[in-house]
Structure formats: structure tokens, C-alpha cells
Protein backbone atom coordinates (compact mmCIF):
# COMPACT_ATOMS: atom_id res chain seq x y z
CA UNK A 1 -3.83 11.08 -15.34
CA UNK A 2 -4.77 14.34 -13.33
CA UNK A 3 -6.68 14.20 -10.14
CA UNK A 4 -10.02 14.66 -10.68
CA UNK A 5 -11.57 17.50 -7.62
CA UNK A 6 -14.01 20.38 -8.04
CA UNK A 7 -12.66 23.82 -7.87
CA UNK A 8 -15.35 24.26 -5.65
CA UNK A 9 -14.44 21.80 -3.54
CA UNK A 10 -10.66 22.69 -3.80
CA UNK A 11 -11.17 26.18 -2.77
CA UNK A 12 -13.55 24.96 -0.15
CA UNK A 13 -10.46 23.08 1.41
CA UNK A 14 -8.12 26.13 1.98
CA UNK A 15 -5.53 25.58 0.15
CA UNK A 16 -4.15 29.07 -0.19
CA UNK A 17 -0.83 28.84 1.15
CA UNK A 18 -0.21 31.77 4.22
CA UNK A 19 2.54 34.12 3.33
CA UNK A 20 4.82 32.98 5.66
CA UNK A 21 4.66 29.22 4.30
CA UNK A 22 4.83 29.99 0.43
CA UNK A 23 8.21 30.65 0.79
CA UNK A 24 10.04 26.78 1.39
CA UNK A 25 13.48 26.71 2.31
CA UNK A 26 15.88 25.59 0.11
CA UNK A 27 16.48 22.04 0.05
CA UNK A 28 17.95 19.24 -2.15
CA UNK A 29 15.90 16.35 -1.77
CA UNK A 30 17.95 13.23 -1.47
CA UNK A 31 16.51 10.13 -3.80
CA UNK A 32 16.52 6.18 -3.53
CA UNK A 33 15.33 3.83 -5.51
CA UNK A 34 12.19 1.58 -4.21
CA UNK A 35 13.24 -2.00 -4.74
CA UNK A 36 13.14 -3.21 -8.30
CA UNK A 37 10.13 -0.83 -8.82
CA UNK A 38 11.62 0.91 -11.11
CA UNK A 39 10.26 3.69 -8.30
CA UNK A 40 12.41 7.01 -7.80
CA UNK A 41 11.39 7.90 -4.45
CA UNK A 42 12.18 10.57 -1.53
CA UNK A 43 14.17 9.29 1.41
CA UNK A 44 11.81 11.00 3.00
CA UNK A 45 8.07 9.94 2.50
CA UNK A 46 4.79 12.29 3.70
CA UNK A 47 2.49 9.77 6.28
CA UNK A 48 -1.02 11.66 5.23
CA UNK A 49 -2.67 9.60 8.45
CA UNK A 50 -2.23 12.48 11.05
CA UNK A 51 -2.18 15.68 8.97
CA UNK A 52 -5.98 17.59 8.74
CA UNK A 53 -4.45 20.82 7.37
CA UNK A 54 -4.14 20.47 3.43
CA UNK A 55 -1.72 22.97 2.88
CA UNK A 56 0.76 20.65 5.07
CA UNK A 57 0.89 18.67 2.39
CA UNK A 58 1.27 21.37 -0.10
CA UNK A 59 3.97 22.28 1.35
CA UNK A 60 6.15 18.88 1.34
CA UNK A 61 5.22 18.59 -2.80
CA UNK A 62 6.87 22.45 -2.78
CA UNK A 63 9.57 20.71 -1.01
CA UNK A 64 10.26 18.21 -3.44
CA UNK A 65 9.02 14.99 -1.25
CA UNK A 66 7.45 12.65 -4.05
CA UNK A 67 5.86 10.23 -1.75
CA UNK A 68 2.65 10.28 0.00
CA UNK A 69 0.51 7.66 1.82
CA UNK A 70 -3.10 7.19 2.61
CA UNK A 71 -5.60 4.70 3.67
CA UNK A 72 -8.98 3.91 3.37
CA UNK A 73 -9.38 4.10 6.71
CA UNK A 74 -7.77 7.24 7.90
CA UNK A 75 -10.14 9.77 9.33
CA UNK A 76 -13.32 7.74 8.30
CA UNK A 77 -12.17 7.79 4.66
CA UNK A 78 -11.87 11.48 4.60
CA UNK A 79 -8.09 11.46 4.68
CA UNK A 80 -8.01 10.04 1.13
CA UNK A 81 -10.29 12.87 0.36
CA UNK A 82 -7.72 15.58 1.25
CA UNK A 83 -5.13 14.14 0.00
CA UNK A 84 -6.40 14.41 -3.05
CA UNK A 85 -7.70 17.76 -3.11
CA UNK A 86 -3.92 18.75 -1.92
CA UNK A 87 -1.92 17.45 -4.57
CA UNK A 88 -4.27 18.16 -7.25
CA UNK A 89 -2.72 18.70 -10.53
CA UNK A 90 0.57 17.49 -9.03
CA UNK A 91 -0.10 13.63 -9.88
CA UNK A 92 2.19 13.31 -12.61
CA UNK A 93 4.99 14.32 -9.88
CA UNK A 94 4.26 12.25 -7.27
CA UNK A 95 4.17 8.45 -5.81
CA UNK A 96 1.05 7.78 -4.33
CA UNK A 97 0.31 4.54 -1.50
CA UNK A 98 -3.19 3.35 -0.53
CA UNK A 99 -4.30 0.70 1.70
CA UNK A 100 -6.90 -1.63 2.60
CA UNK A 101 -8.01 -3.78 5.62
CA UNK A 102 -10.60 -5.51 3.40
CA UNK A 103 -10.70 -9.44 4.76
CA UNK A 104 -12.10 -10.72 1.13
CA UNK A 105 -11.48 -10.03 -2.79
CA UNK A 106 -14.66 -8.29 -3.46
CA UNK A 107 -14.13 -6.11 -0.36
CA UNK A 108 -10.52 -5.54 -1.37
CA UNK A 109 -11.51 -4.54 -4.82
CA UNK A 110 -14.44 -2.52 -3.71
CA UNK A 111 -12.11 -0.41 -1.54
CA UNK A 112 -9.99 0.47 -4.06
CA UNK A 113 -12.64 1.90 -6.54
CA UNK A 114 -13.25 3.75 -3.41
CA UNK A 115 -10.00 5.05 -3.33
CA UNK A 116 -9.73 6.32 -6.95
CA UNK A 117 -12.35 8.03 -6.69
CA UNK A 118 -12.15 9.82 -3.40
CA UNK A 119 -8.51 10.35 -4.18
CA UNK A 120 -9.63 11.17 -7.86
CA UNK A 121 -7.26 9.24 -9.61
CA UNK A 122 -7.07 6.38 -12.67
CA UNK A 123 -4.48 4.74 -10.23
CA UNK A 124 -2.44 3.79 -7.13
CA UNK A 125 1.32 3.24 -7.58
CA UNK A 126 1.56 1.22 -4.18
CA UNK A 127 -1.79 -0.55 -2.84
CA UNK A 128 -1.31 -2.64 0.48
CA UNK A 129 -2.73 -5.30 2.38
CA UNK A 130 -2.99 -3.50 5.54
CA UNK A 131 -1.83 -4.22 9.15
CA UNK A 132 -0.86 -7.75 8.58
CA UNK A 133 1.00 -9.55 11.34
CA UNK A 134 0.68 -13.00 10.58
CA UNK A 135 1.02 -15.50 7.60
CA UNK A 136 -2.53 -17.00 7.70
CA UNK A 137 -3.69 -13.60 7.54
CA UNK A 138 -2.36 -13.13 3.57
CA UNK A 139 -4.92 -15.12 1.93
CA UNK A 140 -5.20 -16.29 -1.58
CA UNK A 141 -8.17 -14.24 -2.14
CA UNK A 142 -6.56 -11.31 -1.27
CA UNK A 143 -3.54 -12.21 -3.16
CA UNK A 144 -6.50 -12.12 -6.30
CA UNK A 145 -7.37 -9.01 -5.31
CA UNK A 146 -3.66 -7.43 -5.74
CA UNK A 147 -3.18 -8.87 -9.21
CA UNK A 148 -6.84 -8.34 -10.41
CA UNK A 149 -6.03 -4.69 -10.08
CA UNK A 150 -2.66 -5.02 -11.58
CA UNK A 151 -3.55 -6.30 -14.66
CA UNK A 152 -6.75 -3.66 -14.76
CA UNK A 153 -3.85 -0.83 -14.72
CA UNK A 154 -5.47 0.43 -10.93
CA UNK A 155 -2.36 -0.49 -8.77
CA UNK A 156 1.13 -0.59 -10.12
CA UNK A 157 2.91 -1.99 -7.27
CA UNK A 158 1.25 -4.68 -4.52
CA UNK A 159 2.16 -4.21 -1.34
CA UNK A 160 2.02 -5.47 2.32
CA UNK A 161 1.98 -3.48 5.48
CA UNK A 162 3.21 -4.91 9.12
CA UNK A 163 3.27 -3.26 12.27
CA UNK A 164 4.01 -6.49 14.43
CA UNK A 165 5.80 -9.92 13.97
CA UNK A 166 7.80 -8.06 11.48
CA UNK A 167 10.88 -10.91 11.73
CA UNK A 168 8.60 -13.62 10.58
CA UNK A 169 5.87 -11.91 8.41
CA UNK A 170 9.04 -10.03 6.01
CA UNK A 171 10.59 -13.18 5.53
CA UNK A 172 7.35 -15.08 4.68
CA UNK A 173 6.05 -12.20 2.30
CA UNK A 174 10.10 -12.37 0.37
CA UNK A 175 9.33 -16.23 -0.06
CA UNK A 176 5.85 -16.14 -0.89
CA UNK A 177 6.88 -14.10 -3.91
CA UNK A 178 3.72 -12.09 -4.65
CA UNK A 179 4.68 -8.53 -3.49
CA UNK A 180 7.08 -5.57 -4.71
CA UNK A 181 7.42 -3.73 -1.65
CA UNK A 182 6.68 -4.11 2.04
CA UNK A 183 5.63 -0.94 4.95
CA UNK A 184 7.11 -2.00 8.24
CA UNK A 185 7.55 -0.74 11.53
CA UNK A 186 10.87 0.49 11.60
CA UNK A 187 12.79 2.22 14.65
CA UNK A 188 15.92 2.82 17.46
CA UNK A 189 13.59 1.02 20.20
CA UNK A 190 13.42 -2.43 18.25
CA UNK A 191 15.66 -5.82 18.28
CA UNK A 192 18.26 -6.19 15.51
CA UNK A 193 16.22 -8.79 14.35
CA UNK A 194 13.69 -6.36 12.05
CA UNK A 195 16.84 -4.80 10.32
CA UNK A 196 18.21 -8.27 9.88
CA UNK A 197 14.72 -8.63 8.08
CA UNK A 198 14.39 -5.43 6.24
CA UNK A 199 17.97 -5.84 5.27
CA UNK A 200 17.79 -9.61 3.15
CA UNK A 201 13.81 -8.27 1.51
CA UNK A 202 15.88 -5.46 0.07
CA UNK A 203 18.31 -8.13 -1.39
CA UNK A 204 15.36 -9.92 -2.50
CA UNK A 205 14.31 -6.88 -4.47
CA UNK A 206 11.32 -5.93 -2.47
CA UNK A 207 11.11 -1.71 -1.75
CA UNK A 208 11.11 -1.22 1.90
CA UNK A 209 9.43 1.46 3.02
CA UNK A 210 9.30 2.42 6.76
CA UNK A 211 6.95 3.89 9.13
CA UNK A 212 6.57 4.30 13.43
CA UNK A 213 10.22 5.57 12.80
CA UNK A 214 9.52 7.62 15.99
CA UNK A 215 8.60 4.82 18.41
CA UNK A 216 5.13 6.73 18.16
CA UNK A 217 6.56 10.24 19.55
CA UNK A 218 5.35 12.53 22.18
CA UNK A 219 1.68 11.11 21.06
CA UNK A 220 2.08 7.38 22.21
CA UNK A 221 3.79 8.22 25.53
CA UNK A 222 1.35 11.23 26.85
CA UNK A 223 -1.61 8.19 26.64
CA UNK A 224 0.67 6.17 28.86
CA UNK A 225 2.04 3.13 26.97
CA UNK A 226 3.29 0.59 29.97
CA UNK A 227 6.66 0.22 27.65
CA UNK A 228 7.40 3.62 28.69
CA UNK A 229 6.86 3.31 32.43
CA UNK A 230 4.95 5.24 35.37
CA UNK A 231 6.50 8.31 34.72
CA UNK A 232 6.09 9.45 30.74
CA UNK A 233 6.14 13.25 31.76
CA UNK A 234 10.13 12.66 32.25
CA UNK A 235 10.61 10.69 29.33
CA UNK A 236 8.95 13.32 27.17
CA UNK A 237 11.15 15.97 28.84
CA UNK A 238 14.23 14.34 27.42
CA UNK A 239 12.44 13.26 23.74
CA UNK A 240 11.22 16.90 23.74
CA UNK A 241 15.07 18.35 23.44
CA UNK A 242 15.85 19.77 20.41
CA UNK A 243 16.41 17.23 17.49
CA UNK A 244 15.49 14.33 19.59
CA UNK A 245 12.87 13.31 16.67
CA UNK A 246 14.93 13.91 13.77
CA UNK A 247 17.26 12.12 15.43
CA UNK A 248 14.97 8.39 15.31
CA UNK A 249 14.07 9.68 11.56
CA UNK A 250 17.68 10.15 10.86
CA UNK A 251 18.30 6.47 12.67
CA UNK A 252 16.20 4.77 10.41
CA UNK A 253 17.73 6.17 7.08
CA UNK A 254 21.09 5.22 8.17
CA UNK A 255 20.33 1.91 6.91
CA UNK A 256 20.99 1.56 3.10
CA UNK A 257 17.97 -1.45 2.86
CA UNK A 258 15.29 1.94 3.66
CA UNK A 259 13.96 3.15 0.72
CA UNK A 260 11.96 5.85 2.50
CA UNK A 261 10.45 6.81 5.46
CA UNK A 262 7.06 7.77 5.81
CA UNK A 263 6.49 10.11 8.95
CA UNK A 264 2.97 11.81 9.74
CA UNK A 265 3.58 14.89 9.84
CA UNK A 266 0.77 17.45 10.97
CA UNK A 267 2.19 21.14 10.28
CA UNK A 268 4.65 23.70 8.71
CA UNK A 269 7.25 23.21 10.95
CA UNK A 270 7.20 19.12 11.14
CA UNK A 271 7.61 19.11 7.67
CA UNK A 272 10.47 22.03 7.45
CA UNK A 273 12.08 19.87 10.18
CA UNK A 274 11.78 15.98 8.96
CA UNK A 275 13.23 17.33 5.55
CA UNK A 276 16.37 17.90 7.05
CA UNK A 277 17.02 13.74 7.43
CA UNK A 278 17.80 14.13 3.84
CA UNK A 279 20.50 16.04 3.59
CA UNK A 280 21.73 15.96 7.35
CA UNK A 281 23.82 12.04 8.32
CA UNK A 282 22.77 10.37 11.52
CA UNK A 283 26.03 11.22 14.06
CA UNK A 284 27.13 11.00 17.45
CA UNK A 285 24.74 13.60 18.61
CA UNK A 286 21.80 12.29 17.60
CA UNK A 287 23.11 9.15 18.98
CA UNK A 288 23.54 10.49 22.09
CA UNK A 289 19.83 12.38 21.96
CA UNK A 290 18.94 8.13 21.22
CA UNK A 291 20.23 6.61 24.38
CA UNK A 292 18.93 9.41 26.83
């Protein structure tokens, strides 16, 4: 099941790796399993939202990071697009994530032959209901849509994604009983509560994958989020220290219930960076860089 792009259209996205980034560090990637997927995947996942440059991603596959995530809505669609010209003819290697915001079944299902085909693949091995925060907003049809596509071999794994109300949506989506794995906002800033949450839909079986490890980084603060004050220019002055970031990544892989982490990552040296929360433990420095 190759990915299906144009040499034309491959070339056309400059993927010819610079001299200076052909040559990846060494590095061990560091494995977990996803739940009762059945899903060997990277503690370290590739969030394909952010990046525009394809050899970025490139780059992490060289690496050895097996997990990359999309959405039909990134960039207008044209993030799936990349992606897929990236990691073409690397599909047997890698776990591939999609996701929809589609409100009804034929919408859902609609988006997803989207995806295939902009992606240019037979199939997803994670497909989410996107951005849900509340109960109600998991329907029944959508729930169709999921296992329509499982049983027509499109999606292996159904998933749901949650950026808010995370200690009452991962609890409902464990007893519900419908999904395999579940995306969540994950990081230092947030109330025990969430890992209490992530912690007993891993002991359910679900694969817990985690993204906004990074409180949303230099990005969220420099447009002037009230939850980091009047002055953000002296917050980002202490985040910008050295290993600050990898420090939150490194956070959120400390707990055994992560299966991965997906971080978006936009060039060489992000990615030569995050890498190192797989082999490096979270410890009293980083800690430190946490509570500054």
C-alpha cells in the first residue's frame, strides 16, 4: 500500500534533502506500545499541522519517528497534501493519523475519501473525530461513520481528539466503548485532574496520544493569551532558555499512560531537538526550567 504522488509533483515539492541535513544524528528511537492497538509507536510523534517545509518531515522518518499526524483541515487541506508527498514510498514504515471536523456521516465519510487521496493512500491507521469537548457532540452518526470505514479496511483505528473538558470527555469516550485511542491536550500548566484521566483510559486499553505538550510555546504567548499576563515579552525570556521546551516535551513522557507525543515541529533543528525526549529522562533541571 504505497503512496500514490507524481514524480512530477514530488520533485515539484523540494524534497532534496540540503547537505547539511542528510546527515541525521545518531539516535535510538525509544518505542511504546499504543493501547491495545497492537500499534508500535515512537514516544515521540511528528504534529504535520505547523510544518510547510517537506523535507522537515523527511528528516524525522530518517530519524526513525514512525508517527505522523494530519488533518483535513490543516493549511486548507494542503497539509495532507505534503504529507504525503514527504513520506512517499515510506508508508509501509510509518503510522499515519487523520482527522475530521465533519458534523454528519456522509460528511465524515466524504472527508476521508478526501484524505486518501490527497494523502495517496488505501488507508488511515488512526482517523479522529476532531476537536471534541463535549459528550453531545459524539453523535451516533458519527459513531457510523468510524465503523463504516473500519469494516471498508479505510481506518484501522477510530479515534477521538479533545483539546478542552478533557476530565469529563476521556472518561465518557472509555465508557462509551467505541474508540481505540484518544488525542488530548496534555501539559506541565494543567490540573492533575487530565493525568488522573489519561492515566485510568490507558488502563482501559485506549492509546493515548498527546498533543499542546508545550502549553502552545513561544507562538501562543507572542499573540498575548490573558493566561499569560500583561507582560509575555518576560515570560518568553525565561521559556526561551535553553531546553525550556524539551523540558514540557520531556514532562509529558514522564508519564507511563503517554503513548506518544505529537509536537509540530516546523524545521531541522526542532526536530534534531524534540528527538532527544526519547532517549534523555525528565530531571531536576528541566524541572527547575518548569517552575520559572
Amino acid at each position: 500500500m504505497e503512496l500514490r504522488f507524481s514524480r512530477r509533483d514530488f520533485v515539484a515539492a523540494g524534497l532534496a534533502l540540503p547537505a547539511a541535513a542528510a546527515a541525521a544524528p545518531a539516535l535510538k528511537p525509544a518505542f511504546r506500545m499504543l493501547g491495545k492497538t497492537g500499534l508500535k509507536v515512537t514516544s515521540l510523534g511528528f504534529g504535520c499541522m505547523l510544518a510547510s517545509d517537506p523535507v522537515v518531515f523527511e528528516r524525522a522518518a530518517d530519524l526513525g519517528i514512525n508517527f505522523f499526524d494530519t488533518a483535513r483541515s490543516y493549511q486548507g487541506g494542503n497539509n495532507e497534501r505534503m504529507v504525503g508527498a514527504a513520506l512517499k514510498g515510506k508508508r509501509r514504515n510509518i503510522i499515519l493519523s487523520s482527522k475530521s471536523l465533519a458534523r454528519t456521516k456522509a460528511q465524515a465519510l466524504q472527508e476521508l475519501d478526501t484524505s486518501l487521496k490527497e494523502i495517496g493512500t488505501d488507508f488511515l491507521d488512526i482517523w479522529y473525530l476532531h476537536a471534541k469537548s463535549q459528550p453531545e457532540e459524539i453523535t451516533d452518526e458519527l459513531l457510523e461513520a468510524q465503523q463504516t470505514a473500519r469494516k471498508a479496511g479505510k481506518i484501522r483505528f477510530a479515534g477521538v481528539s479533545t483539546h478542552a473538558n478533557m476530565t469529563a470527555l476521556i472518561p465518557y469516550v472509555v465508557a462509551k466503548g467505541q474508540h481505540q485511542v484518544i488525542l488530548t491536550a496534555y501539559n506541565f500548566t494543567m490540573e492533575p485532574g487530565v493525568g488522573e484521566a489519561i492515566r485510568a483510559a490507558r488502563q482501559a486499553g485506549l492509546g493515548i496520544v498527546a498533543m499542546k505538550v508545550m502549553a502552545g510555546g513561544y507562538n501562543r504567548i507572542r499573540k498575548g493569551d490573558r493566561l499569560y499576563g500583561a507582560d509575555p515579552n518576560a515570560l518568553l525570556s525565561r521559556l526561551q532558555k535553553e531546553g525550556a521546551m524539551l523540558a514540557a516535551l520531556k514532562w509529558s513522557l514522564r508519564n507511563q499512560s503517554v503513548d506518544t507525543a505529537i509536537v509540530g515541529i516546523t524545521d531541522l533543528d526542532q526536530v534534531d531537538e524534540d528527538a532527544r525526549a526519547m532517549a534523555e529522562p525528565f530531571g531536576d533541571q528541566d524541572a527547575k526550567l518548569l517552575l520559572a
